[in-house]
Protein backbone atom coordinates (compact mmCIF):
# COMPACT_ATOMS: atom_id res chain seq x y z
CA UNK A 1 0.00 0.00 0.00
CA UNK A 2 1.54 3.55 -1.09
CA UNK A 3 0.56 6.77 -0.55
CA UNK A 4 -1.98 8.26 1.64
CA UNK A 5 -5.12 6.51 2.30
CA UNK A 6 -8.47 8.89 2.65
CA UNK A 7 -10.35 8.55 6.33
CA UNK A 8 -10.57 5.28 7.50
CA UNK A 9 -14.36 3.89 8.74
CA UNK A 10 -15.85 4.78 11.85
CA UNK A 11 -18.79 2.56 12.27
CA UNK A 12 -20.25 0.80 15.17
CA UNK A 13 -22.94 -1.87 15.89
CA UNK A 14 -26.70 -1.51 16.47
CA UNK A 15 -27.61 -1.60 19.95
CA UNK A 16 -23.47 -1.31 20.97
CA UNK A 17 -24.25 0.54 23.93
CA UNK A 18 -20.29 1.31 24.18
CA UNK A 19 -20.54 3.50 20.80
CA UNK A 20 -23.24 5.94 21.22
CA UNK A 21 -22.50 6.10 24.92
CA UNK A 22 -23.68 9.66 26.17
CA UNK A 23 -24.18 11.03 22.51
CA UNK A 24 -27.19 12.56 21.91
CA UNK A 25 -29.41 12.58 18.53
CA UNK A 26 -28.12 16.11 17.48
CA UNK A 27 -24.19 14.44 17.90
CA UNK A 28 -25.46 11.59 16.02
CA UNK A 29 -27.21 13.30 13.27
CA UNK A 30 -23.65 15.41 13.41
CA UNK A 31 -21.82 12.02 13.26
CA UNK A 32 -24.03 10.85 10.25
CA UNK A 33 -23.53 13.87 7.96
CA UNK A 34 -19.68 13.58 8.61
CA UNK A 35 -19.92 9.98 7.41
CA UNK A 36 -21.56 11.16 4.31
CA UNK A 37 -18.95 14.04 3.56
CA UNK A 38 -16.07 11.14 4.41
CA UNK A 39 -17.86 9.23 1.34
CA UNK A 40 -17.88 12.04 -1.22
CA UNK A 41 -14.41 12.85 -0.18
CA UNK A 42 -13.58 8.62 -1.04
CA UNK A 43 -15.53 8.82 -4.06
CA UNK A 44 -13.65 12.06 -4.69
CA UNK A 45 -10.32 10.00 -4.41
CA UNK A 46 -11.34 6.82 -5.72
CA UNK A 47 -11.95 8.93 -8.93
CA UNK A 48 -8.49 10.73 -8.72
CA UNK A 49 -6.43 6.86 -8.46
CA UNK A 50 -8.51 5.87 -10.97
CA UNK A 51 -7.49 8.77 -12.81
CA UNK A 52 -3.67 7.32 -11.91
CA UNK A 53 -4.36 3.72 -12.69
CA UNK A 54 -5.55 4.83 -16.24
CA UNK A 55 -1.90 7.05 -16.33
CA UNK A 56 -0.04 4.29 -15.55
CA UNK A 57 -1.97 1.49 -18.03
CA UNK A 58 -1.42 4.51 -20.48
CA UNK A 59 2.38 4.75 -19.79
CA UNK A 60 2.42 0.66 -19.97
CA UNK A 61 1.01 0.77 -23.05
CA UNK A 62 3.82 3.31 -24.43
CA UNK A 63 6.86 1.18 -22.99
CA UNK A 64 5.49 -1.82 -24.39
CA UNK A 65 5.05 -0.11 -27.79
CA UNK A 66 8.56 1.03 -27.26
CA UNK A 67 9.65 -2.47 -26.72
CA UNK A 68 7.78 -3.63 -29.75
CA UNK A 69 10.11 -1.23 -31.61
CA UNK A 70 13.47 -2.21 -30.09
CA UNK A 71 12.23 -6.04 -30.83
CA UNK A 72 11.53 -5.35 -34.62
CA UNK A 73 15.10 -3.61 -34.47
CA UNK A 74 16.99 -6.31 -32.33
CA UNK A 75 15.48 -8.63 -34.90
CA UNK A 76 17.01 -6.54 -38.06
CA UNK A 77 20.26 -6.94 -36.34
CA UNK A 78 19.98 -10.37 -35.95
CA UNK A 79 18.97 -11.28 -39.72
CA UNK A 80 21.98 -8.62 -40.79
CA UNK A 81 24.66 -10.07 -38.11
CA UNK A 82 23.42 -13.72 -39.68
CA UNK A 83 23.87 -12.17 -43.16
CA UNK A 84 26.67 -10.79 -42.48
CA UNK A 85 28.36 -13.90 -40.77
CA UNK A 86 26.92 -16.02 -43.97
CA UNK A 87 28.77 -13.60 -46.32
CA UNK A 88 32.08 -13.72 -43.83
CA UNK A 89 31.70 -17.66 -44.27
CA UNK A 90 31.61 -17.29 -48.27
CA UNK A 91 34.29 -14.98 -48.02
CA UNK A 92 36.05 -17.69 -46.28
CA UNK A 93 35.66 -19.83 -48.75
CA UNK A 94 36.32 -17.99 -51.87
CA UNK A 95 39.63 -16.66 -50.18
CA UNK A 96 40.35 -20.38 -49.81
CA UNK A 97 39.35 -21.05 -52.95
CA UNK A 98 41.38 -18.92 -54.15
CA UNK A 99 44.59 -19.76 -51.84
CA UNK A 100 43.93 -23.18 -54.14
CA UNK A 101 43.88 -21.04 -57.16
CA UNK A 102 47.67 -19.92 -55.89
CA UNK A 103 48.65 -23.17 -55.07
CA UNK A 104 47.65 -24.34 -58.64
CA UNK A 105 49.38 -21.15 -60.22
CA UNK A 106 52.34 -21.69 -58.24
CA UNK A 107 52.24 -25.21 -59.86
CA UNK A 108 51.58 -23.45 -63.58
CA UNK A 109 54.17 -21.09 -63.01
CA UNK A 110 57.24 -23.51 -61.98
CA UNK A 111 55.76 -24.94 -65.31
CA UNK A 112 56.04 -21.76 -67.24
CA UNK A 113 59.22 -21.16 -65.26
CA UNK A 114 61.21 -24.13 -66.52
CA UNK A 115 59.41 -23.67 -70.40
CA UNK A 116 61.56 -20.32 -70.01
CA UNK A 117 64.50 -21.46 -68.21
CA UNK A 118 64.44 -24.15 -71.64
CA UNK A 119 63.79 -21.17 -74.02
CA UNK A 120 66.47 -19.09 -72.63
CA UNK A 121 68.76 -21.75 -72.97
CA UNK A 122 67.38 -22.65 -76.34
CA UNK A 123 68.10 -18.78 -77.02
CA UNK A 124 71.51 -18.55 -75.37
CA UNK A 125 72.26 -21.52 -78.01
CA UNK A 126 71.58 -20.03 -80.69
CA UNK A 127 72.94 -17.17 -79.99
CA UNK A 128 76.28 -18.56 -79.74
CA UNK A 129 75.55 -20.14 -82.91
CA UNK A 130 75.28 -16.76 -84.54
CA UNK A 131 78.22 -15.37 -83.04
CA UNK A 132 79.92 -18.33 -83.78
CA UNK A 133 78.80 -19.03 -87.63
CA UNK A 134 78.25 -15.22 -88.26
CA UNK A 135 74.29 -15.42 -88.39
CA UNK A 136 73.11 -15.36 -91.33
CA UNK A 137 76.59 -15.66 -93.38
CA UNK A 138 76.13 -19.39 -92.59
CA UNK A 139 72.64 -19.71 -93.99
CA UNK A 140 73.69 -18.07 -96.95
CA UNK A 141 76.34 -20.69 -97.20
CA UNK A 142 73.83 -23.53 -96.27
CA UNK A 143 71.98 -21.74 -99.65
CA UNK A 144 75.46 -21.42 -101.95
CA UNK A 145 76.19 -25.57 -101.46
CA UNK A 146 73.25 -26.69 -103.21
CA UNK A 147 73.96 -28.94 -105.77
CA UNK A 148 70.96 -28.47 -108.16
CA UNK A 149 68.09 -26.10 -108.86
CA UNK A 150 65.43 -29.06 -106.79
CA UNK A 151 68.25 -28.82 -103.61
CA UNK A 152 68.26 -25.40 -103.53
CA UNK A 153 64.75 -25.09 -103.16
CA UNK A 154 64.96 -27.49 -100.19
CA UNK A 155 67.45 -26.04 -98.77
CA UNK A 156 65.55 -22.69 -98.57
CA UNK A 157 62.67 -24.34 -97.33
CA UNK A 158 64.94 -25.67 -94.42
CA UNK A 159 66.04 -22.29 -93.87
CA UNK A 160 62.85 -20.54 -93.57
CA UNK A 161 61.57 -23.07 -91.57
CA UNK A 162 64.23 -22.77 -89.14
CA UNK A 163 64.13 -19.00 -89.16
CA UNK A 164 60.50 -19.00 -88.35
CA UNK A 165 60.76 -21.77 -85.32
CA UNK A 166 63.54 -18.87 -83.97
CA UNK A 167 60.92 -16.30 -84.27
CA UNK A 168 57.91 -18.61 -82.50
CA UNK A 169 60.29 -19.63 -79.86
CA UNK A 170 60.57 -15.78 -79.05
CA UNK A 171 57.13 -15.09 -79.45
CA UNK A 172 55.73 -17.97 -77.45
CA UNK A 173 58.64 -16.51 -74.62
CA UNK A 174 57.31 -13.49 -74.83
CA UNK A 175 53.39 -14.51 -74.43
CA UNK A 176 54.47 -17.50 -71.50
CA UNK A 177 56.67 -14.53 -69.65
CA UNK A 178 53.31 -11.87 -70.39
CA UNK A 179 51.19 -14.78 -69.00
CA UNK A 180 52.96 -15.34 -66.02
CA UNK A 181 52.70 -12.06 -64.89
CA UNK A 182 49.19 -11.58 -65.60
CA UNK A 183 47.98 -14.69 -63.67
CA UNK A 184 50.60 -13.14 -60.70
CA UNK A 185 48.82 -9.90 -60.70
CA UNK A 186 45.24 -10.99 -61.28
CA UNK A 187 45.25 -13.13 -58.50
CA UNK A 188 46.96 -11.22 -55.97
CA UNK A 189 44.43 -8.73 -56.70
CA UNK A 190 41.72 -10.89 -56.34
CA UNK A 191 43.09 -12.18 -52.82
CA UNK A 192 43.67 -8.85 -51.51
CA UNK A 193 39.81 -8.01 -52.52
CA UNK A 194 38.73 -11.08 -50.57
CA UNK A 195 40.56 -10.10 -47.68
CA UNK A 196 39.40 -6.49 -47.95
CA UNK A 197 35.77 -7.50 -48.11
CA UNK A 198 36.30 -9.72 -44.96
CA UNK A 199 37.91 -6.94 -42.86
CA UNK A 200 34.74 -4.71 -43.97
CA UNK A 201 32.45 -7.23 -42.93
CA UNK A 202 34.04 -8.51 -39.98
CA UNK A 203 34.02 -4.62 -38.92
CA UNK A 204 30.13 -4.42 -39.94
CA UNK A 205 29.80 -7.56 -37.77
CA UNK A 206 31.59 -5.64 -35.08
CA UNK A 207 29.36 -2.80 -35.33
CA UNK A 208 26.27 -5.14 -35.28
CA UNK A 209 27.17 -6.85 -32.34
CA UNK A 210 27.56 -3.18 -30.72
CA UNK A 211 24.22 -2.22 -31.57
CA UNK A 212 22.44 -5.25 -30.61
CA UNK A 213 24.26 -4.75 -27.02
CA UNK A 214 22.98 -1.24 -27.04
CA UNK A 215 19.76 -2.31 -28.13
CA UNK A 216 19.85 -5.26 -25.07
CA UNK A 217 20.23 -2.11 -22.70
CA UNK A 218 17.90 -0.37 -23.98
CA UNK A 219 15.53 -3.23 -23.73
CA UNK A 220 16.19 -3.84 -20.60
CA UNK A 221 15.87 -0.64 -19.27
CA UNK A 222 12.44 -0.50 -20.74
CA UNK A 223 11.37 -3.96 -18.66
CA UNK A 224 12.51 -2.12 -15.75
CA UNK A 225 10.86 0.67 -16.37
CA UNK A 226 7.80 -1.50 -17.23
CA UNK A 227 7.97 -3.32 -13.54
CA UNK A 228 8.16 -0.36 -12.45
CA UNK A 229 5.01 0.98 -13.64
CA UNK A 230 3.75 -2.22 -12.94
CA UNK A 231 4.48 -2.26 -9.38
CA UNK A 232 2.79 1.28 -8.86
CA UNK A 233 -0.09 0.12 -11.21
CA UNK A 234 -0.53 -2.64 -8.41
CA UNK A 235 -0.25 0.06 -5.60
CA UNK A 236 -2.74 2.35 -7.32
CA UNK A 237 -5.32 -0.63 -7.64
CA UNK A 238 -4.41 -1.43 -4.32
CA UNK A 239 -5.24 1.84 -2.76
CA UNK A 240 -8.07 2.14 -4.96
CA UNK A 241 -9.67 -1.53 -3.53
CA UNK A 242 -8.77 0.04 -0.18
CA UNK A 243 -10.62 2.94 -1.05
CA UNK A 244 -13.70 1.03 -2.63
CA UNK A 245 -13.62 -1.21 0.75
CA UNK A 246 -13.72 2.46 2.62
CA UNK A 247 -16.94 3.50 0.63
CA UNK A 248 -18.85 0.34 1.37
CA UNK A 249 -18.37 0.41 5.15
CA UNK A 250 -19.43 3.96 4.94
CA UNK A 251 -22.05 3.14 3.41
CA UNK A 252 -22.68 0.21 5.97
CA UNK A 253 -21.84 2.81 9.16
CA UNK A 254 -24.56 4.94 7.64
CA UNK A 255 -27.31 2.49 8.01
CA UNK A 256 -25.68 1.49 11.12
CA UNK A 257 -25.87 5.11 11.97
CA UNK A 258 -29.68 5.90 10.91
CA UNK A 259 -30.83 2.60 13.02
CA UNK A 260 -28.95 4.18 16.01
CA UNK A 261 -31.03 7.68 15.28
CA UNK A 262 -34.26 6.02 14.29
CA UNK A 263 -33.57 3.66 17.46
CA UNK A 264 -32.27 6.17 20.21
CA UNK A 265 -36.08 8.03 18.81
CA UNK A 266 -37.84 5.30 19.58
CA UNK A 267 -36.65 4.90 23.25
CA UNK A 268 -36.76 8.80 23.79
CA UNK A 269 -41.07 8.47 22.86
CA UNK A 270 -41.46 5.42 24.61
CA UNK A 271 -39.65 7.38 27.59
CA UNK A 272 -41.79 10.11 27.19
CA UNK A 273 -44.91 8.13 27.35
CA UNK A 274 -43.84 7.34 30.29
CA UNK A 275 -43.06 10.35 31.26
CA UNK A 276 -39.10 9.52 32.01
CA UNK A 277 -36.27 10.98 30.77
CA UNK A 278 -34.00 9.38 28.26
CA UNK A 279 -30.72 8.71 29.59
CA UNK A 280 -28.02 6.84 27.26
CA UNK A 281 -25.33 4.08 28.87
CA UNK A 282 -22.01 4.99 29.59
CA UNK A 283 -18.89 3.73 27.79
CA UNK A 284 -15.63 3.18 28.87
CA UNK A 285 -13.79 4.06 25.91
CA UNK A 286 -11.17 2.14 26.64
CA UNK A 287 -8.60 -0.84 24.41
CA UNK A 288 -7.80 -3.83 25.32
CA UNK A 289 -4.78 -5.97 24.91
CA UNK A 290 -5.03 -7.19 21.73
CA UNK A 291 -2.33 -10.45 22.28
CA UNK A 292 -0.82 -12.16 25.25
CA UNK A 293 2.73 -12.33 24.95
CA UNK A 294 6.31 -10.66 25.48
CA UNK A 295 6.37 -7.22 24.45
CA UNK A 296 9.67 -7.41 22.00
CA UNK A 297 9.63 -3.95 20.63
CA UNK A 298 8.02 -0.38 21.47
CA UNK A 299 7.21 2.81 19.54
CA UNK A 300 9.97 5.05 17.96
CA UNK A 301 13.67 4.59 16.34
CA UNK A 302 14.85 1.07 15.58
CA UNK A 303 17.70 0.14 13.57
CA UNK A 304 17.89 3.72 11.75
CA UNK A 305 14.19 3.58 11.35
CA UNK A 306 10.94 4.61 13.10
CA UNK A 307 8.66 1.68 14.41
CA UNK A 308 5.17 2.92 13.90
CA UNK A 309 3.86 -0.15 16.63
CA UNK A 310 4.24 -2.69 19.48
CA UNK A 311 5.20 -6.08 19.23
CA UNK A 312 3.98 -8.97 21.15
CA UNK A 313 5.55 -12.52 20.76
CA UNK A 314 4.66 -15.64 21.85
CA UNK A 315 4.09 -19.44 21.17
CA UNK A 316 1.60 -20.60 18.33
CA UNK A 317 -1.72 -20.71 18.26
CA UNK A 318 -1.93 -17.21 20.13
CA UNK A 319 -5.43 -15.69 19.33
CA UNK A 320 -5.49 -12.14 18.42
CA UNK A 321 -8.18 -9.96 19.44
CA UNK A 322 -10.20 -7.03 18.43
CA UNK A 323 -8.67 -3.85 21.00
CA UNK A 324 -11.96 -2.51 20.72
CA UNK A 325 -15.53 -2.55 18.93
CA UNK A 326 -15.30 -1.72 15.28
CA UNK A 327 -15.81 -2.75 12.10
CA UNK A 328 -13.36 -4.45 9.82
CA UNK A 329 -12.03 -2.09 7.07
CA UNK A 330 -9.58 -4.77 5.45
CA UNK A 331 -8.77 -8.22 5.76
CA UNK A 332 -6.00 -9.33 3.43
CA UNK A 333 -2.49 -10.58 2.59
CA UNK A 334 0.17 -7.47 2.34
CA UNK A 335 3.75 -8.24 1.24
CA UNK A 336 5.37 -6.15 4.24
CA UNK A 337 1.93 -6.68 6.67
CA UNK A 338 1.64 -10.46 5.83
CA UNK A 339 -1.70 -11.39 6.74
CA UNK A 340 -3.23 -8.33 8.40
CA UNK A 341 -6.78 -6.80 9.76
CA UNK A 342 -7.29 -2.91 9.76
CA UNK A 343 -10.32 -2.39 12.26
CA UNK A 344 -11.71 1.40 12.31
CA UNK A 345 -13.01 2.32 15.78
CA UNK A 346 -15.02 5.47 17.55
CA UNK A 347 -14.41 6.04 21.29
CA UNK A 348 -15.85 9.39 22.57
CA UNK A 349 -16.47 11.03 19.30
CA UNK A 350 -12.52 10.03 18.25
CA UNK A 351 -11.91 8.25 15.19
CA UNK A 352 -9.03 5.32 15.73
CA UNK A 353 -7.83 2.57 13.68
CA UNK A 354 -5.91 -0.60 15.09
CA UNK A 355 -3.62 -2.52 12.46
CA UNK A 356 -3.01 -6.21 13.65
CA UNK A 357 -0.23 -7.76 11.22
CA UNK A 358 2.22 -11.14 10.48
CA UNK A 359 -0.62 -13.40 11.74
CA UNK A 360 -0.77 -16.90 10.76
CA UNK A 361 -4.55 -16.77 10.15
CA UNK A 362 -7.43 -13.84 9.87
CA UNK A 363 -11.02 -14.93 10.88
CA UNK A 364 -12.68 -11.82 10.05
CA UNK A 365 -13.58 -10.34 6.60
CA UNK A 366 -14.12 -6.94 5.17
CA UNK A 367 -17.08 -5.26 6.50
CA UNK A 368 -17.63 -7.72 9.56
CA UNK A 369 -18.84 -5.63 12.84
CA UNK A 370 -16.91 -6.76 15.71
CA UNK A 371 -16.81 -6.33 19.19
CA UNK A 372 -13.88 -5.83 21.68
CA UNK A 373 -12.04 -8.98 22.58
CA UNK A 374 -13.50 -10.81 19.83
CA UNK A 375 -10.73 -13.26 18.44
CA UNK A 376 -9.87 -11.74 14.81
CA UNK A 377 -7.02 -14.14 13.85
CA UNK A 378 -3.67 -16.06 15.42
CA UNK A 379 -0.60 -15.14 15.95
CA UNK A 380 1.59 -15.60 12.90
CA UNK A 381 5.23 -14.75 11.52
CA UNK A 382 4.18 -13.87 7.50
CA UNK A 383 5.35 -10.86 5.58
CA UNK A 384 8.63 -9.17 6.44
CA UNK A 385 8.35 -10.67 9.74
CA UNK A 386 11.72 -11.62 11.47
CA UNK A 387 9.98 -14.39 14.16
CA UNK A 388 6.23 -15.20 15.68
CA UNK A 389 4.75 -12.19 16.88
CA UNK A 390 1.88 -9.82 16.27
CA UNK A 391 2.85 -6.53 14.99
CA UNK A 392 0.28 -3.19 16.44
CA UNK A 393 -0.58 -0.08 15.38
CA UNK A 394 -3.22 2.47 16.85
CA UNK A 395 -3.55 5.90 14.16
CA UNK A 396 -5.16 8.29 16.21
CA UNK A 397 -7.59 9.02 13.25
CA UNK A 398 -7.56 7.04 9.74
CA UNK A 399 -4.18 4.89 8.44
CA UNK A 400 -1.97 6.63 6.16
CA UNK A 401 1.45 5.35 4.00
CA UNK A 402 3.51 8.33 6.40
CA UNK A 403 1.57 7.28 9.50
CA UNK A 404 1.66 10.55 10.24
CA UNK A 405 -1.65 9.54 13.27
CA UNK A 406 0.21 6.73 14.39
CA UNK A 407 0.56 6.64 18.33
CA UNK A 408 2.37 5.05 20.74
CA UNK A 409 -0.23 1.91 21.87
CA UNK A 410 1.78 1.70 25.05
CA UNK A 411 -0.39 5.17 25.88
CA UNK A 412 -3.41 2.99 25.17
CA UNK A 413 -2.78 -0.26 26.53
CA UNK A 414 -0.80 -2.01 29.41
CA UNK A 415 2.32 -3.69 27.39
């Protein structure tokens, strides 16, 4: 429960002598119309949480659009990180690929290699043969020897033959050497482009994986912000079923309050017919103990915080009891309060409200008149409850979140 809570219920039972002790009709008819402005000022606040709940289902529905958003982006990362890693894997595999292609040039060029090493040998030969046979003074002799018209004409033929396997042997040289190079350079090149593209995607990858982290923060900072909302949303329906339980024991205190009038009427006629006075009973307006026990811990600072009750421990199966006549305002479960009654009282014209907490059991409901000493649960150790005991709180007027009307019971009751 968060925040402040609007005037807790003062109601009390037909014929309760103890609550309409030495009031008269005026004070009641008083009593009643402040009942009735204490429900227009809960419907008055019911309306303004509702007015928050409707904020914060609002502001839920924004983060989770949000989310939707950084989803549909977290899954565009994903599908361009697993592109991105599928074109890293076929870069892989063309740059191996093409580390074969080396491997099978390397093999090509040795070939090419020794087919010029041969050539330039071939070349060196005939070279020598030039220098040594004067070049083409020998051919010319080769020519002058024939012996007949027919020889000379094969002997030319020989010649040019020869003369043009010279000039193939240079071209083809020439072409293997120009080949070489060209298979050197075009594959390098291709390599280094593989590689290149690799480096670019790997640093794309990078980046990817950056903004997917990003977008992980962002997401989760939107789920906290969600619980956040979340838990207040819970809080604000909280205090608004609070409130809602507020407005219906109102409602029931202001029958309760109209028999008393209509009732307290009745006896002051039938006293008059009789010609006596009216005279109402007397109450004590005092609490009881609520628990028997060890009182553990009083009012005020503890452990760098302010205790806004009494404890009382004991054994289990300790009955709890009602400190005075009331009527219940909340019966529930609370995560700090563990199972816990809130009982609105009047004593003398003084609105009061008892909180019993950490018990075990509750064996009253919501709305359920009750009168003081009446067992209302057992002694328990739920919530944020450090051992078996019953946790008490008088607010001298209704329960807020700052208990700023809590009181010191010990002023109340003997501890």
């Amino acid at each position: 429960m968060k925040r402040t809570l609007s005037m807790l219920i003062v109601a009390a039972m037909v014929g309760v002598s103890s609550l309409i002790a030495g009031v008269p009709t005026d004070a009641l008819a008083s009593k009643l119309s402040n009942l009735n402005s204490q429900k227009s000022k809960i419907s008055n606040e019911r309306n303004s949480v509702e007015s928050e709940i409707k904020k914060a289902n609002d502001e839920i529905d924004r983060i989770q659009g949000e989310q939707s958003k950084v989803r549909a982006e977290m899954e565009r990362i994903d599908m361009a990180t697993t592109d991105t890693e599928n074109k890293i894997q076929e870069k892989n595999q063309q740059i191996d690929a093409t580390n074969k292609e080396i491997e099978q040039l390397k093999v090509e060029i040795k070939e090419l290699e020794e087919r010029i090493a041969k050539r330039n040998e071939l070349l060196k030969d005939r070279a020598r043969n030039f220098q040594e046979t004067g070049g083409m003074v020998s051919y010319i002799d080769v020519l002058m020897g024939a012996q007949s018209f027919s020889d000379f004409i094969d002997r030319m033929s020989a010649v040019a033959t020869i003369m043009e396997a010279d000039q193939d042997i240079l071209k083809k040289h020439q072409e293997d050497k120009a080949l070489l190079e060209t298979k050197k350079t075009e594959v390098q090149e291709k390599l280094t482009n593989l590689e290149n593209m690799k480096k670019d995607l790997e640093k794309m990858k990078v980046k990817l994986i950056a903004q997917k982290a990003e977008k992980d923060r962002l997401m989760a900072s939107l789920k906290e912000q969600e619980k956040e909302v979340e838990e207040y949303l819970l809080e604000s329906k909280e205090k608004e079923e609070l409130l809602a339980a507020q407005a219906r024991a109102i409602q029931k205190a202001i029958q309760l309050e109209k028999a008393r009038i209509a009732e307290i009427e009745r006896q002051k006629r039938e006293a008059a017919k009789k010609g006596q006075t009216y005279t109402p009973p007397v109450s004590n307006g005092k609490f009881i103990r609520p628990a028997n026990g060890v009182y553990t811990s009083g009012f005020g600072a503890r452990w760098g915080e302010v205790h806004y009750g009494s404890d009382i421990a004991n054994r289990a199966d300790v009955p709890i009891w009602a400190a005075a006549d009331g009527v219940v305002i909340k019966s529930y479960y609370s995560s700090s309060y563990g199972n816990c009654v809130f009982i609105s009282h009047s004593i003398d014209g003084q609105i009061y409200t008892t909180v019993y907490a950490h018990m075990s059991t509750r064996m009253v409901g919501e709305g359920a008149v009750v009168r003081q000493g009446q067992q209302i649960g057992i002694m328990g150790n739920t919530g944020q409850s450090t051992g078996q005991h019953l946790h008490f709180e008088i607010h001298k007027g209704p329960w807020n979140d700052a208990k700023s009307n809590a009181v010191n019971p010990a002023n109340y009751i003997p501890l």
